[in-house]
Protein backbone atom coordinates (compact mmCIF):
# COMPACT_ATOMS: atom_id res chain seq x y z
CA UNK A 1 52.31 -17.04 11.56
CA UNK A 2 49.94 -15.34 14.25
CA UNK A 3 46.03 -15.54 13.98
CA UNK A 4 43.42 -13.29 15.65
CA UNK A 5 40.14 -15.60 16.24
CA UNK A 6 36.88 -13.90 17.74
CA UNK A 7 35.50 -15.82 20.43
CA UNK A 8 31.61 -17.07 20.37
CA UNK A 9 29.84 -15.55 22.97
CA UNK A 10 28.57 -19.14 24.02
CA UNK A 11 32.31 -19.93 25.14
CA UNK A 12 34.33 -17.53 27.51
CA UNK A 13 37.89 -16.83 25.90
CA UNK A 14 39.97 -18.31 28.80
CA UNK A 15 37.62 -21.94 27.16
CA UNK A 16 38.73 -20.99 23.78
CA UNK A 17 42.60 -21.00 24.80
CA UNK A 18 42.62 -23.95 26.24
CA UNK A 19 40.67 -25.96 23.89
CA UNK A 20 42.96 -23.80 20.58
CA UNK A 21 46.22 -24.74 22.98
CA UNK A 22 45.55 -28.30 22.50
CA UNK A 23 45.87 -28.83 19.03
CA UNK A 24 49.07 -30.15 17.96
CA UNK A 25 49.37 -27.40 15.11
CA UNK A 26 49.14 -24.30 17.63
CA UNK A 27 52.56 -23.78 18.66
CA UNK A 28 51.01 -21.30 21.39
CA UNK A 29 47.80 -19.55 22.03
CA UNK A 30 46.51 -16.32 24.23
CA UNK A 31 44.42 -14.15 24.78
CA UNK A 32 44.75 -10.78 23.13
CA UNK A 33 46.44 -8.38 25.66
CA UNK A 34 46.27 -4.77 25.29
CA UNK A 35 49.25 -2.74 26.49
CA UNK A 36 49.18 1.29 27.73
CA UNK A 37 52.49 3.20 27.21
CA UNK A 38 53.51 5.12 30.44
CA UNK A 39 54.18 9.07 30.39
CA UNK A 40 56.89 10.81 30.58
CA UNK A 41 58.31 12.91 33.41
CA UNK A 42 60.45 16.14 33.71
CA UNK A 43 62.82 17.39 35.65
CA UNK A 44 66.75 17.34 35.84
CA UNK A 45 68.59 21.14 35.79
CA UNK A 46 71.92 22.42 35.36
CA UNK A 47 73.33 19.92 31.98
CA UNK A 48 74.97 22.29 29.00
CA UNK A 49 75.72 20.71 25.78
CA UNK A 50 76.06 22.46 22.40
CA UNK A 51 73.08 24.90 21.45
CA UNK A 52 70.81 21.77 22.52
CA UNK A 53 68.14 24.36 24.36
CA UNK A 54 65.85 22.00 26.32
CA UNK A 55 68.77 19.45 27.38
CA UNK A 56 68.57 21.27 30.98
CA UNK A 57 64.96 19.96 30.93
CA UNK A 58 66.06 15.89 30.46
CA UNK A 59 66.35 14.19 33.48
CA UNK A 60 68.67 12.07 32.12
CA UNK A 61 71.39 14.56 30.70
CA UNK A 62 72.29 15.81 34.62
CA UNK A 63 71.52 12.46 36.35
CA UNK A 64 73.58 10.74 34.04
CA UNK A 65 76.37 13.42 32.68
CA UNK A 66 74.82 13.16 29.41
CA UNK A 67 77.76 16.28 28.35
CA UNK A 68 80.29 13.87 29.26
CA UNK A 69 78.60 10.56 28.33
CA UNK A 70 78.43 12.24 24.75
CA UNK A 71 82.27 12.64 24.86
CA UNK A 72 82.80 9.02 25.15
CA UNK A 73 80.18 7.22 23.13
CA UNK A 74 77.27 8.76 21.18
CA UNK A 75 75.51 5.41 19.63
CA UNK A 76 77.33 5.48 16.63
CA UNK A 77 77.24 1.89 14.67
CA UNK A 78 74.34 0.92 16.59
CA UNK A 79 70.48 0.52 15.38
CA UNK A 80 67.71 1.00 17.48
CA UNK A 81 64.33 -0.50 17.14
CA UNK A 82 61.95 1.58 18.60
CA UNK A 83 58.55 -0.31 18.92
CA UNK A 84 56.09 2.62 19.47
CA UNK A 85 53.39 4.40 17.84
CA UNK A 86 54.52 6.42 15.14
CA UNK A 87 57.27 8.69 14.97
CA UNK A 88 57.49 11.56 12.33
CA UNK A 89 60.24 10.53 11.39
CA UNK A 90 60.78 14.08 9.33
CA UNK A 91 61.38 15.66 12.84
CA UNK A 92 64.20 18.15 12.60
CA UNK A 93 65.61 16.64 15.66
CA UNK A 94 65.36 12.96 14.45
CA UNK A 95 65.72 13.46 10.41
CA UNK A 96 68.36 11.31 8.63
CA UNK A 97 68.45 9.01 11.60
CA UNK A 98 66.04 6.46 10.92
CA UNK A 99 67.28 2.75 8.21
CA UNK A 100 63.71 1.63 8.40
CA UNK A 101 60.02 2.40 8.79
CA UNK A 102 57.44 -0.16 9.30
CA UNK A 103 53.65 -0.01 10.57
CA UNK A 104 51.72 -3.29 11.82
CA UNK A 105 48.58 -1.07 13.47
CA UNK A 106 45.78 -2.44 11.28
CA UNK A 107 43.75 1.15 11.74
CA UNK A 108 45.47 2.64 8.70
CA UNK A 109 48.15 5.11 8.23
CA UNK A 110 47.97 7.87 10.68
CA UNK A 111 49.86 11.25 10.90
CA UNK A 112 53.34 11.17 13.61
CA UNK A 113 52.06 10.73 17.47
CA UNK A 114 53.19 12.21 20.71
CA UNK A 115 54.80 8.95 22.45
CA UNK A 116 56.75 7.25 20.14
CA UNK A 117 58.49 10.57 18.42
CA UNK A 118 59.08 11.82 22.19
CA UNK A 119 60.36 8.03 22.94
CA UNK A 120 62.44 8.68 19.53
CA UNK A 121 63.91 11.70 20.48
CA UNK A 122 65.68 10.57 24.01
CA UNK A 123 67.24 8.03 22.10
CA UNK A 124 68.59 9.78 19.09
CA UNK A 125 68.12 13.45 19.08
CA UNK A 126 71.12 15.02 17.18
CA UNK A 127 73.12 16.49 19.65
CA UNK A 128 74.63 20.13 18.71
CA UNK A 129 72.26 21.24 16.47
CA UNK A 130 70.49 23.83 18.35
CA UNK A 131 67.08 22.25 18.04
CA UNK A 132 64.92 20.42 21.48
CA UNK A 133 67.13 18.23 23.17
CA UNK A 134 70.07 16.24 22.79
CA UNK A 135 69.51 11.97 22.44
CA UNK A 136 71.52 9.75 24.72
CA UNK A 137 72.99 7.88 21.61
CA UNK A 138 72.51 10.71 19.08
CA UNK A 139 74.96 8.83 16.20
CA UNK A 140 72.68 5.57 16.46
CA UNK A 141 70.19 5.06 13.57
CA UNK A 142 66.52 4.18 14.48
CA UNK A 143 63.97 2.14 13.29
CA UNK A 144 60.93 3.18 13.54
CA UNK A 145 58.38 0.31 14.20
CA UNK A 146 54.77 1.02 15.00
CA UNK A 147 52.79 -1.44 17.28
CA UNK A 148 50.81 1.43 19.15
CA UNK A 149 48.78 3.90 18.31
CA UNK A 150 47.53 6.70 20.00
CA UNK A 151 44.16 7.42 20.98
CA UNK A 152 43.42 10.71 20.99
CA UNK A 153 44.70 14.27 20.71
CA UNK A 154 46.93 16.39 23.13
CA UNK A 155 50.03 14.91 25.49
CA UNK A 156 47.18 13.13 27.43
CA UNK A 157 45.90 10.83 25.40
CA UNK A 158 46.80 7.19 26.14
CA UNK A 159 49.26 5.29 23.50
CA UNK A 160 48.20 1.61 23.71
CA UNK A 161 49.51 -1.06 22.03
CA UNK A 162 48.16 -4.95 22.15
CA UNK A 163 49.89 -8.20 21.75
CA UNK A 164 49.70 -9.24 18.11
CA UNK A 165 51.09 -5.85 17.10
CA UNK A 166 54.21 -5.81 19.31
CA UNK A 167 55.00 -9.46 18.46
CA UNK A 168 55.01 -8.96 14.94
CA UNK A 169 57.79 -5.75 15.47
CA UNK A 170 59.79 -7.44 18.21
CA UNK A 171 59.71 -10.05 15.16
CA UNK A 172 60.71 -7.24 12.20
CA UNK A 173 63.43 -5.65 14.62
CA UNK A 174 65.54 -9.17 15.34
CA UNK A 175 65.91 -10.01 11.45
């Protein structure tokens, strides 16, 4: 079980720790961290596959021969957690690919963000289908397992994510 405990201003949280770390019943105690997702860059030319029309613009599908990668091994019989803010899931790119949905942000539901749908998509896009880009393991299913949330609007806004969140996913994704 993880608890979040507010700290008393009269005692600084680093205090708190230590004093919460000592009882015998507290396997392990922090403080909360808060985490920002990174941003995505572009780049990488010159990749065909299949009616995919923004695979040239994937840095991955030149650098790494996605075309011929795809050939060889596309995913298939293998999940995927991806612990992110939420994905829409209903994507034409990314529909049908997903065994599992699951949401531990405590701010209530929210409509599909930016980061974890993009983060989605590299993993899983279909490949072939004429739609975006093509996924690096486009045959894998995905589950989609929100710990961050974004906030704000537009490809700028941060994604940020804190401790308890991504613990309890990393948790929901090994069982």
């Amino acid at each position: 079980d993880c608890y979040v405990m507010r700290v008393p201003a009269s005692i600084s949280v680093e205090a708190a720790v230590a004093r919460v770390s000592k009882d015998h019943a507290v396997m392990w105690s922090q403080p909360m961290q808060l985490y920002r997702t990174r941003g995505s860059g572009s780049g990488g030319a010159g990749a065909t596959h299949g009616g995919d029309p923004l695979l040239a613009a994937q840095p991955a599908a030149l650098a790494w021969r996605l075309s011929d990668l795809h050939r060889v091994a596309t995913g298939r019989g293998v999940t995927v957690a991806v612990i992110d803010s939420k994905i829409e899931t209903g994507h034409p790119d990314l529909a049908g690919q997903f065994v599992t949905t699951q949401d531990f942000v405590v701010n209530g539901p929210k409509p599909p963000e930016q980061h974890g749908t993009g983060v989605a998509g590299v993993i899983a896009a279909k490949a072939d289908n004429g739609i975006g880009i093509a996924g690096i393991a486009p045959d894998a299913r995905l589950m989609a397992l929100r710990a961050c949330w974004q906030t704000g609007d537009g490809e700028a806004a941060p994604t940020l994510c804190n401790s308890l969140s991504l613990a309890q996913e990393i948790g929901r994704a090994s069982c």
